[in-house]
C-alpha atoms as a PDB file:
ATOM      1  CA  UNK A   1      -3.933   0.924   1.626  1.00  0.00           C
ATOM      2  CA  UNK A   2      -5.629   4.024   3.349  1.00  0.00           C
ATOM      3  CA  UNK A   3      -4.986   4.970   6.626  1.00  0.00           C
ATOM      4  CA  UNK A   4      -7.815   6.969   8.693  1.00  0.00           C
ATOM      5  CA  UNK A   5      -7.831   8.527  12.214  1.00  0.00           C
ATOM      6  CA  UNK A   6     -11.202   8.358  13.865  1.00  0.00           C
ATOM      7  CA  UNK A   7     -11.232  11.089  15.940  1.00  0.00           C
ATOM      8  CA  UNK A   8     -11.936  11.030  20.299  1.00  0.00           C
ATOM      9  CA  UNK A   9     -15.549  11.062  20.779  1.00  0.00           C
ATOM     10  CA  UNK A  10     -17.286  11.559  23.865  1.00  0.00           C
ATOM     11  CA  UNK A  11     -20.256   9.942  24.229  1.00  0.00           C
ATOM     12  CA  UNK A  12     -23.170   9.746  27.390  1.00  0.00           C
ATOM     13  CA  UNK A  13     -23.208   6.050  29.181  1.00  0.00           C
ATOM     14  CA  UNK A  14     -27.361   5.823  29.367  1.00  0.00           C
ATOM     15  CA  UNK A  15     -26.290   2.735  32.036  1.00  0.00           C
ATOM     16  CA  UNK A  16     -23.995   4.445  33.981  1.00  0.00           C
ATOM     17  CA  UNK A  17     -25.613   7.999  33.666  1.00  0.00           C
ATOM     18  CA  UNK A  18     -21.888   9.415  33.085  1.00  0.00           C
ATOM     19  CA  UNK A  19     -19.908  10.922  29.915  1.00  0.00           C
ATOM     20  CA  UNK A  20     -16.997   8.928  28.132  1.00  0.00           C
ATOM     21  CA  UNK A  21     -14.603   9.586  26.035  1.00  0.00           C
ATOM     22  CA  UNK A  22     -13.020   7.036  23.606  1.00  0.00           C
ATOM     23  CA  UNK A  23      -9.315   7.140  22.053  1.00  0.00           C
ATOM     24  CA  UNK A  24      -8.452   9.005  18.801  1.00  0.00           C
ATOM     25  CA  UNK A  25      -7.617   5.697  16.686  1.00  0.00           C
ATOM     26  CA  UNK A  26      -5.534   5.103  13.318  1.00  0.00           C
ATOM     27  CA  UNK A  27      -6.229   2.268  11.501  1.00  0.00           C
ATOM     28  CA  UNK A  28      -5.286   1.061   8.090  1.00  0.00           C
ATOM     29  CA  UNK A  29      -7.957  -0.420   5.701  1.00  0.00           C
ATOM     30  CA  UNK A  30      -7.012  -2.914   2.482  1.00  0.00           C
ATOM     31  CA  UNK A  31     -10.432  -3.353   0.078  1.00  0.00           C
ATOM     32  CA  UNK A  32      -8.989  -6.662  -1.436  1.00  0.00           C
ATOM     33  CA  UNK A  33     -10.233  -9.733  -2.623  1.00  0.00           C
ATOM     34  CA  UNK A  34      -9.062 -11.194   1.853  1.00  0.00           C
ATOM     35  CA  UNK A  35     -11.562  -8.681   2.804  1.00  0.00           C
ATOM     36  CA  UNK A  36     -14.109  -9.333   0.200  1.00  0.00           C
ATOM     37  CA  UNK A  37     -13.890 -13.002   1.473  1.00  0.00           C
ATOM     38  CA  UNK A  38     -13.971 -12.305   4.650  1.00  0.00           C
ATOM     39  CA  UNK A  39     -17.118 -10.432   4.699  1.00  0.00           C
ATOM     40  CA  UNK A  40     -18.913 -13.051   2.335  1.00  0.00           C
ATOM     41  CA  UNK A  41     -18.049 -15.505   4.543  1.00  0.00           C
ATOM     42  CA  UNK A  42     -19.874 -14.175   7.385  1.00  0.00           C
ATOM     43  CA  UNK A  43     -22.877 -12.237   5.480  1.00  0.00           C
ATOM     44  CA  UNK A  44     -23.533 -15.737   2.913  1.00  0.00           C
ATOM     45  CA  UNK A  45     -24.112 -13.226  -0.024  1.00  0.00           C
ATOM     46  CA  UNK A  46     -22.132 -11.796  -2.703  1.00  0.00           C
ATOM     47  CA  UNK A  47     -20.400  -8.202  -1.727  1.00  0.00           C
ATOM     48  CA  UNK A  48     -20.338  -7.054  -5.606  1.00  0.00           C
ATOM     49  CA  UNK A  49     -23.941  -6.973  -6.469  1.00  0.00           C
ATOM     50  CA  UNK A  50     -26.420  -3.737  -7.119  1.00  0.00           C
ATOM     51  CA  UNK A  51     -27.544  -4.828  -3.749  1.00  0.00           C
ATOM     52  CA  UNK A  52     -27.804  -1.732  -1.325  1.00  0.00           C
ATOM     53  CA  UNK A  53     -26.083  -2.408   2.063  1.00  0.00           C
ATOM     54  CA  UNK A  54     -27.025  -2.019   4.918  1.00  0.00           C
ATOM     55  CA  UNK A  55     -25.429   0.556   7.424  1.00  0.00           C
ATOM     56  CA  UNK A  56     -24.186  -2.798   9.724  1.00  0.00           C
ATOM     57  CA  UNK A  57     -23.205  -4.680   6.338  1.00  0.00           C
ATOM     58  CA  UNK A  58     -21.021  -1.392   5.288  1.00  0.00           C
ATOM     59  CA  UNK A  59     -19.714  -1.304   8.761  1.00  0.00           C
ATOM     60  CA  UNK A  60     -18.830  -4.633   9.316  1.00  0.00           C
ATOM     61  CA  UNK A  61     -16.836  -4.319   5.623  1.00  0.00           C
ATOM     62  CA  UNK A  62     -14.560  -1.676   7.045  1.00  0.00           C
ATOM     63  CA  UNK A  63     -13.457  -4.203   9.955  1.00  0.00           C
ATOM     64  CA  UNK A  64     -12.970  -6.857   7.399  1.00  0.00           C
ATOM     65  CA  UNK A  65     -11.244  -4.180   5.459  1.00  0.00           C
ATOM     66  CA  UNK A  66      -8.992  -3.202   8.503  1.00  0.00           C
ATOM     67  CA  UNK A  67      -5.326  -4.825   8.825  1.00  0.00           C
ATOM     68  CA  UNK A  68      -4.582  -2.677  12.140  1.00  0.00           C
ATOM     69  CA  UNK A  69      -4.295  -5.251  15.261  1.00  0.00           C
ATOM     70  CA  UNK A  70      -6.563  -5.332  18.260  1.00  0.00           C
ATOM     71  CA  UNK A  71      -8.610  -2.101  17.415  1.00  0.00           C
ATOM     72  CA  UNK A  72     -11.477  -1.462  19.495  1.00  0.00           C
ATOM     73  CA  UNK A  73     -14.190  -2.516  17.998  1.00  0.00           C
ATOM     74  CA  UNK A  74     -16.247   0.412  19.505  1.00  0.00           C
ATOM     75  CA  UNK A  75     -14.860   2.727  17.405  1.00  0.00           C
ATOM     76  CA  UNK A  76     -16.483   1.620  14.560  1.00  0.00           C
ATOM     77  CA  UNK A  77     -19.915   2.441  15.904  1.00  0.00           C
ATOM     78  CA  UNK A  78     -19.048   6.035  15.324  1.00  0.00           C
ATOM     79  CA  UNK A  79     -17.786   6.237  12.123  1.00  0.00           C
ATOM     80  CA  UNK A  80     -17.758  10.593  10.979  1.00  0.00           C
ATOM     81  CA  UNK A  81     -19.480  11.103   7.447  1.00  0.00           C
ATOM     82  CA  UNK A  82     -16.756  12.358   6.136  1.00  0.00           C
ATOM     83  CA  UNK A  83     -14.157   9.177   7.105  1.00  0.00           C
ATOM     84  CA  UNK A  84     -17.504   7.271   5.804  1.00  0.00           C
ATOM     85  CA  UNK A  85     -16.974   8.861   2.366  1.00  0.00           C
ATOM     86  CA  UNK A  86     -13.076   8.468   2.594  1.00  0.00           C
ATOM     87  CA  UNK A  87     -13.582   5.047   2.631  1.00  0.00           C
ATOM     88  CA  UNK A  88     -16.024   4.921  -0.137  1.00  0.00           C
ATOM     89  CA  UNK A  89     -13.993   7.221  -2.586  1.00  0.00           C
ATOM     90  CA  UNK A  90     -11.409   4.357  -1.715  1.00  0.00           C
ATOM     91  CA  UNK A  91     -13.550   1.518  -2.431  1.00  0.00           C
ATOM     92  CA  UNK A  92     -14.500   3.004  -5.657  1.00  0.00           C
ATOM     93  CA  UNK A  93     -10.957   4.296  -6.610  1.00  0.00           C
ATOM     94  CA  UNK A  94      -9.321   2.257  -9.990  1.00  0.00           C
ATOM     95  CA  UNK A  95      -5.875   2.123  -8.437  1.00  0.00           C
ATOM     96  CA  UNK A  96      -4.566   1.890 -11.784  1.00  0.00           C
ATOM     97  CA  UNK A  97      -3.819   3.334 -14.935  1.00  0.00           C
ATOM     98  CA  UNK A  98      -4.446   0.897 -17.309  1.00  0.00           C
ATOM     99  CA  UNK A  99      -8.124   1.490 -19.025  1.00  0.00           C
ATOM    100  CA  UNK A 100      -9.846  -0.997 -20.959  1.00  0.00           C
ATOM    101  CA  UNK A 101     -12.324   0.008 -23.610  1.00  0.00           C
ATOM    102  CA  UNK A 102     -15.822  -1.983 -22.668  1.00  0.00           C
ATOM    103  CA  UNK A 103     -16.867  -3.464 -25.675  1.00  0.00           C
ATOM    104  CA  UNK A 104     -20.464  -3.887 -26.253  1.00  0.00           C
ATOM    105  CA  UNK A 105     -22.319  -6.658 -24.528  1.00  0.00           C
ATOM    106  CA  UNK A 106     -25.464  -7.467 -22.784  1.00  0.00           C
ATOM    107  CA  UNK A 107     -24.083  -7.374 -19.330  1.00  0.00           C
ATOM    108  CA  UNK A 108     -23.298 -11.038 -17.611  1.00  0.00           C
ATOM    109  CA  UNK A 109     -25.268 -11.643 -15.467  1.00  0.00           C
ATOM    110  CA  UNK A 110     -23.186 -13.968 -13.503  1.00  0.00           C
ATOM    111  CA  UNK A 111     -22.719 -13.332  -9.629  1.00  0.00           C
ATOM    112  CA  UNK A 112     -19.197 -12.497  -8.518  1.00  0.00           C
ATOM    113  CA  UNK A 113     -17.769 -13.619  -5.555  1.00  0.00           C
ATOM    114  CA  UNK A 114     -14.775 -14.109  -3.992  1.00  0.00           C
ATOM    115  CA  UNK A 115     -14.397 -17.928  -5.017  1.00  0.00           C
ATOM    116  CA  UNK A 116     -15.536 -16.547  -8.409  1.00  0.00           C
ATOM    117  CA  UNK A 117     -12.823 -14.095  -8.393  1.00  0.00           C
ATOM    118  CA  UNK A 118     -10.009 -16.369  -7.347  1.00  0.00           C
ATOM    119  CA  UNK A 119     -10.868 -19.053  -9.785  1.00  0.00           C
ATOM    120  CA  UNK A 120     -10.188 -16.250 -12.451  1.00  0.00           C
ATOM    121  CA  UNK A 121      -6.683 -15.576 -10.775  1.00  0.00           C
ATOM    122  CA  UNK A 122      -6.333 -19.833 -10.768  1.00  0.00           C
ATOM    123  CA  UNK A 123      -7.175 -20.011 -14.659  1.00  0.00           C
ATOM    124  CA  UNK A 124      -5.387 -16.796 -15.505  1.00  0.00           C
ATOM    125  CA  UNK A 125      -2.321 -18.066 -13.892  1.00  0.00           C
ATOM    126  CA  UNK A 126      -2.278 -15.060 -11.532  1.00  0.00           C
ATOM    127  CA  UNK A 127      -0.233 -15.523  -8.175  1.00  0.00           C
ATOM    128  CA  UNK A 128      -2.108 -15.361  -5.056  1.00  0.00           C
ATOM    129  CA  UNK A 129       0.071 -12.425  -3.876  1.00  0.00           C
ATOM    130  CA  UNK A 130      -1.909 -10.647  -5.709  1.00  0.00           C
ATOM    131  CA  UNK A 131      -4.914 -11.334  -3.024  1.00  0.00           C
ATOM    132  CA  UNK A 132      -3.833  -8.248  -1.404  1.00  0.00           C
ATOM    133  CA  UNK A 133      -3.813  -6.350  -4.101  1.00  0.00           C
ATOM    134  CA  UNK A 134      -6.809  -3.438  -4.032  1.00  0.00           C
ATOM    135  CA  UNK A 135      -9.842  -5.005  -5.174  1.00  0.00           C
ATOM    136  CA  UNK A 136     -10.206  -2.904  -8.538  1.00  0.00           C
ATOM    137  CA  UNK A 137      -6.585  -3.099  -9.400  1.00  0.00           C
ATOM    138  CA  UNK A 138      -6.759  -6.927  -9.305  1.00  0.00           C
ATOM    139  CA  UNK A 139      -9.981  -7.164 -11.027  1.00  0.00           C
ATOM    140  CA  UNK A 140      -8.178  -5.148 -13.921  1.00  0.00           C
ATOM    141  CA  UNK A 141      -5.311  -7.737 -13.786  1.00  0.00           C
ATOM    142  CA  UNK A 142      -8.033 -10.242 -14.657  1.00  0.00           C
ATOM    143  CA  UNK A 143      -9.451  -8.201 -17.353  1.00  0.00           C
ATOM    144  CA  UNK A 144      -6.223  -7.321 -19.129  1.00  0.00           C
ATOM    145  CA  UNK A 145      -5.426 -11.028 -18.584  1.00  0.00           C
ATOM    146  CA  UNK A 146      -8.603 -12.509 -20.423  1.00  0.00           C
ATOM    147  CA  UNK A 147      -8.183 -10.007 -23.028  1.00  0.00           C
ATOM    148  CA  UNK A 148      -4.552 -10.914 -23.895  1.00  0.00           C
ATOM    149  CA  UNK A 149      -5.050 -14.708 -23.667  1.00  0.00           C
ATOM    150  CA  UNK A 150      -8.416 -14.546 -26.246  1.00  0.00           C
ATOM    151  CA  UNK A 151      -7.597 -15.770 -29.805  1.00  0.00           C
ATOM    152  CA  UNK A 152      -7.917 -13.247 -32.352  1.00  0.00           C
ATOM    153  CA  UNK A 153     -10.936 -11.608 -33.424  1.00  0.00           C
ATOM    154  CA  UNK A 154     -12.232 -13.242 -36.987  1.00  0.00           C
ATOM    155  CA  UNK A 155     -12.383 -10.323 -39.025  1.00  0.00           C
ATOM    156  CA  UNK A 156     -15.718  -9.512 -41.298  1.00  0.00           C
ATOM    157  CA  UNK A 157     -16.072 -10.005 -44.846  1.00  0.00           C
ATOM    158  CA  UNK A 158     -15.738  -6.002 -45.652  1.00  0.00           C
ATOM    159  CA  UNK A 159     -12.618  -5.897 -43.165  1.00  0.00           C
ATOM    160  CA  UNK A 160     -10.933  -8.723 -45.344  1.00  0.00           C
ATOM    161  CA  UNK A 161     -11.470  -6.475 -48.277  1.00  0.00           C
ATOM    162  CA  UNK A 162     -10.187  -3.622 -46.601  1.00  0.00           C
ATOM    163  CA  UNK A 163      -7.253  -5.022 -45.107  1.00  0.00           C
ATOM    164  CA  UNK A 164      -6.511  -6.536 -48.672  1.00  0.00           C
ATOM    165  CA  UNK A 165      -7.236  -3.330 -50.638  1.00  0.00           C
ATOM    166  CA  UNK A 166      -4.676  -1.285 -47.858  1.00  0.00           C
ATOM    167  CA  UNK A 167      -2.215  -4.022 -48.560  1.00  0.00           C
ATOM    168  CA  UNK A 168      -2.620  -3.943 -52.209  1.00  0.00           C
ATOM    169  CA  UNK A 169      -2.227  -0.447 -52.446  1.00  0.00           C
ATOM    170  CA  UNK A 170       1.027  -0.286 -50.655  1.00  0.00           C
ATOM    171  CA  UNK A 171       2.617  -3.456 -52.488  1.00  0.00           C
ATOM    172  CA  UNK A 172       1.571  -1.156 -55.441  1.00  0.00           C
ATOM    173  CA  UNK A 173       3.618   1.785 -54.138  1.00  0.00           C
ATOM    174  CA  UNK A 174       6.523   0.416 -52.713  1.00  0.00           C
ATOM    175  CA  UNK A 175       7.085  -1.759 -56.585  1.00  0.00           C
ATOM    176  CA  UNK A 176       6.488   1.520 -58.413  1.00  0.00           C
ATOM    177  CA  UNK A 177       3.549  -0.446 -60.148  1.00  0.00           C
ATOM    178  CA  UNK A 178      -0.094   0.721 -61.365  1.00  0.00           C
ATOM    179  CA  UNK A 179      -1.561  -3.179 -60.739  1.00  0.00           C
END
């Protein structure tokens, strides 16, 4: 969860032709597969793709993203840079330690979505508590998931050899035998 205070801005009513102010404001954001949803939902396109955003698409993520009650929605319209980047150094964070070590592929194309995502939690058995989860932290879960529930690599003909010489050679050793 992050929480961010978005400072009291004043700002000049063109309507009115008079200065006002609005209310410093914390709120606290959750990226997670509810907000991810909620945003496709409304937008009809997937939130994980190369696809640039726009600056209303990004905007109207953070208020899916937000779990604070009845913010003004106002507030959002004058977002600093630097919460802006806050927010995206959260977005991006792993929220984990666990690293997994890509193995080489051509790159799936498939598009991931939200129902995409929480068929993988269905299949993998993963409880929807974990909806809530930080986005990147749960996708991890999946990964880790899939790789512990894949039967075992077949091994090549050279590791079979290999394996059999290293287990050869220590039968060898531990009888006190030349072969």
């Amino acid at each position: 969860m992050l929480t961010i205070t978005i400072p009291e801005i004043e700002l000049f009513d063109d309507v009115k032709q008079e200065f006002t102010s609005s209310k410093a404001q914390t709120i606290q954001l959750e990226h997670s597969l509810v907000s991810l949803s909620k945003w496709e939902s409304k937008w009809l396109k997937p939130f994980l793709s190369k696809e640039k955003k726009t600056a209303t698409e990004s905007i109207d993520y953070i208020k899916c993203m937000t779990i604070t009650q009845k913010v003004d929605p106002e507030v959002y319209q004058y977002l600093p840079k630097k919460i802006l980047d806050e927010v995206s150094d959260y977005i991006d964070a792993p929220m984990t330690a666990t690293t997994i070590k890509s193995e080489k592929t051509n790159g799936s194309r498939e598009i991931v979505t939200s129902e995409l995502i929480y068929y993988w939690m269905i299949a993998l058995n993963i409880p929807f508590e974990c909806q809530k989860w930080h986005l990147n932290r749960l996708l991890t879960l999946i990964n880790v998931c899939d790789i512990k529930t894949r039967p075992p690599k077949k091994m090549n003909k050279k590791e079979i050899i290999n394996r059999n010489k290293a287990l050869n050679a220590a039968r060898r050793k531990s009888a006190n035998t030349t072969g």
